[in-house]
C-alpha atoms as a PDB file:
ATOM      1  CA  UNK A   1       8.560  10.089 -13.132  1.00  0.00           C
ATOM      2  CA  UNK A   2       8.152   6.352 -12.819  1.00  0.00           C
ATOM      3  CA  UNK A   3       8.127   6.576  -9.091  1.00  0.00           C
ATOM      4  CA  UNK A   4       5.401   9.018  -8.839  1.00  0.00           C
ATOM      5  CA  UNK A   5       3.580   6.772 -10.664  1.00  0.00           C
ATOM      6  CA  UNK A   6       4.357   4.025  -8.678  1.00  0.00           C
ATOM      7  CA  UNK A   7       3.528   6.176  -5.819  1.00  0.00           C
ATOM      8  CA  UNK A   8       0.225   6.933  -6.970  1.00  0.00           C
ATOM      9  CA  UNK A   9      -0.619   4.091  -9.125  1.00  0.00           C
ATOM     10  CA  UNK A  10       0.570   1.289  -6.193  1.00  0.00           C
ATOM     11  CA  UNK A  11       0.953   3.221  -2.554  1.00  0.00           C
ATOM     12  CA  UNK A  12      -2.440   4.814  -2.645  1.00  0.00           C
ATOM     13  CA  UNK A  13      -4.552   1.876  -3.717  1.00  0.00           C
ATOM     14  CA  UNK A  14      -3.140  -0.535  -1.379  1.00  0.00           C
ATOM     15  CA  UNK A  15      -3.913   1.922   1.402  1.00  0.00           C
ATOM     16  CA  UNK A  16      -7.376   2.327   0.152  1.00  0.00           C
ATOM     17  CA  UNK A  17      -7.906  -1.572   0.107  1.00  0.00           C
ATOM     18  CA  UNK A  18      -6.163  -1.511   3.366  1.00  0.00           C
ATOM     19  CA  UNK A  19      -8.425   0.979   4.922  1.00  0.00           C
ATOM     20  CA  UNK A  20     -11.733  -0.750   3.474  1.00  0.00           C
ATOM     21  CA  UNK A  21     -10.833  -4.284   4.911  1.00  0.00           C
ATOM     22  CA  UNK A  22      -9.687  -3.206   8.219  1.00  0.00           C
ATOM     23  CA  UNK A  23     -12.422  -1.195   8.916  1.00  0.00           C
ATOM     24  CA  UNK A  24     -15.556  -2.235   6.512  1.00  0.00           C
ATOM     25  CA  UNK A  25     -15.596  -5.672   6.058  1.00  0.00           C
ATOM     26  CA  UNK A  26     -13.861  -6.837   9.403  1.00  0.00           C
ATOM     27  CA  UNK A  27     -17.346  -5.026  11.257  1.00  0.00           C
ATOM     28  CA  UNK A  28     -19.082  -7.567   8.775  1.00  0.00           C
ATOM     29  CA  UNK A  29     -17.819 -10.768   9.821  1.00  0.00           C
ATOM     30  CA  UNK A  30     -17.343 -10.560  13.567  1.00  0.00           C
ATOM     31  CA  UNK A  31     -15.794 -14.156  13.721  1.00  0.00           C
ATOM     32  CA  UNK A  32     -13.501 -13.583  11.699  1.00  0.00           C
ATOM     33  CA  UNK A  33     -12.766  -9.632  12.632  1.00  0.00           C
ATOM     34  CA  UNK A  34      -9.021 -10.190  13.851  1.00  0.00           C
ATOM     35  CA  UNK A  35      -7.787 -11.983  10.994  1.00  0.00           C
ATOM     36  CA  UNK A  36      -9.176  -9.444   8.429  1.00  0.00           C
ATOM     37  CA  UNK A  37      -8.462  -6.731  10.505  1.00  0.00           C
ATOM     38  CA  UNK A  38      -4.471  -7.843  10.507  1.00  0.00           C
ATOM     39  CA  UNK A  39      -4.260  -8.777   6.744  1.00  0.00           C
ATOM     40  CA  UNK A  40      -6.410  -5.310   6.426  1.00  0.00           C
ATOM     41  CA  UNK A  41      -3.594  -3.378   8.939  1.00  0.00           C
ATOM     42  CA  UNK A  42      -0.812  -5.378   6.816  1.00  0.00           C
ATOM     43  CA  UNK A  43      -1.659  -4.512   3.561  1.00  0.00           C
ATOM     44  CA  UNK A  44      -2.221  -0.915   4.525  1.00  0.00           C
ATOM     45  CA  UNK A  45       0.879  -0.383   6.213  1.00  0.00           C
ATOM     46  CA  UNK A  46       2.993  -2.018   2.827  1.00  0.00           C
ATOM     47  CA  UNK A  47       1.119   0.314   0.806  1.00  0.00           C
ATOM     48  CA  UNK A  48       2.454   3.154   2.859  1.00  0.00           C
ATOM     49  CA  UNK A  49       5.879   1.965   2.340  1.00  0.00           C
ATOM     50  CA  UNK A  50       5.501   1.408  -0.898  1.00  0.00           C
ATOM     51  CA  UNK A  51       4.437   5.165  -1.375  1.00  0.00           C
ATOM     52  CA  UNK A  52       7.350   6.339   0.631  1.00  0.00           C
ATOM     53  CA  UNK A  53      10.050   4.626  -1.513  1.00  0.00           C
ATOM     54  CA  UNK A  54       8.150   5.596  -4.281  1.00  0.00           C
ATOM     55  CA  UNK A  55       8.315   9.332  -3.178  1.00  0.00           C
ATOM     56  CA  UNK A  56      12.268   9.173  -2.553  1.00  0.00           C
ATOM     57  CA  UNK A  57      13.155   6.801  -5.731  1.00  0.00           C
ATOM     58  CA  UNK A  58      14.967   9.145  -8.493  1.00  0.00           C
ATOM     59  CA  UNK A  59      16.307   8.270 -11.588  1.00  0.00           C
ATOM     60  CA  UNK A  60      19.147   6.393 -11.899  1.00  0.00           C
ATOM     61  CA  UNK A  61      21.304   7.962 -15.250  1.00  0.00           C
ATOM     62  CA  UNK A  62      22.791   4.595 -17.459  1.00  0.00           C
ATOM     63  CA  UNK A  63      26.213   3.984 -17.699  1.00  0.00           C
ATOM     64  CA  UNK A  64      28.073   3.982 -20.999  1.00  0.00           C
ATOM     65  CA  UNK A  65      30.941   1.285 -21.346  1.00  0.00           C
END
């Protein structure tokens, strides 16, 4: 449960935020498009690896000593 939640609550946003900078704001400032295009691309692409780990994560059961 906790990483679908992580999934959802982490991976999705970030490639929301991603999205919005690379494409949005980096039209906005054309002398600095590049830069915010590549922390826009960056942030974007660990979002979508954070939403793939969070999709293959599974419970881990606790050990009893």
């Amino acid at each position: 449960m906790v990483s679908k939640q992580i999934s959802i609550g982490i991976g999705i946003p970030m490639i929301v935020v991603g999205a919005i900078l690379a494409v949005f704001l980096a039209s906005m400032q054309p002398d600095l498009s590049d830069t915010i295009q590549f922390i826009g691309s960056l942030i974007g692409i660990l979002g979508v690896l954070i939403f793939i780990a969070g999709l293959f994560a599974r419970k881990v059961s606790k050990v009893i000593s």
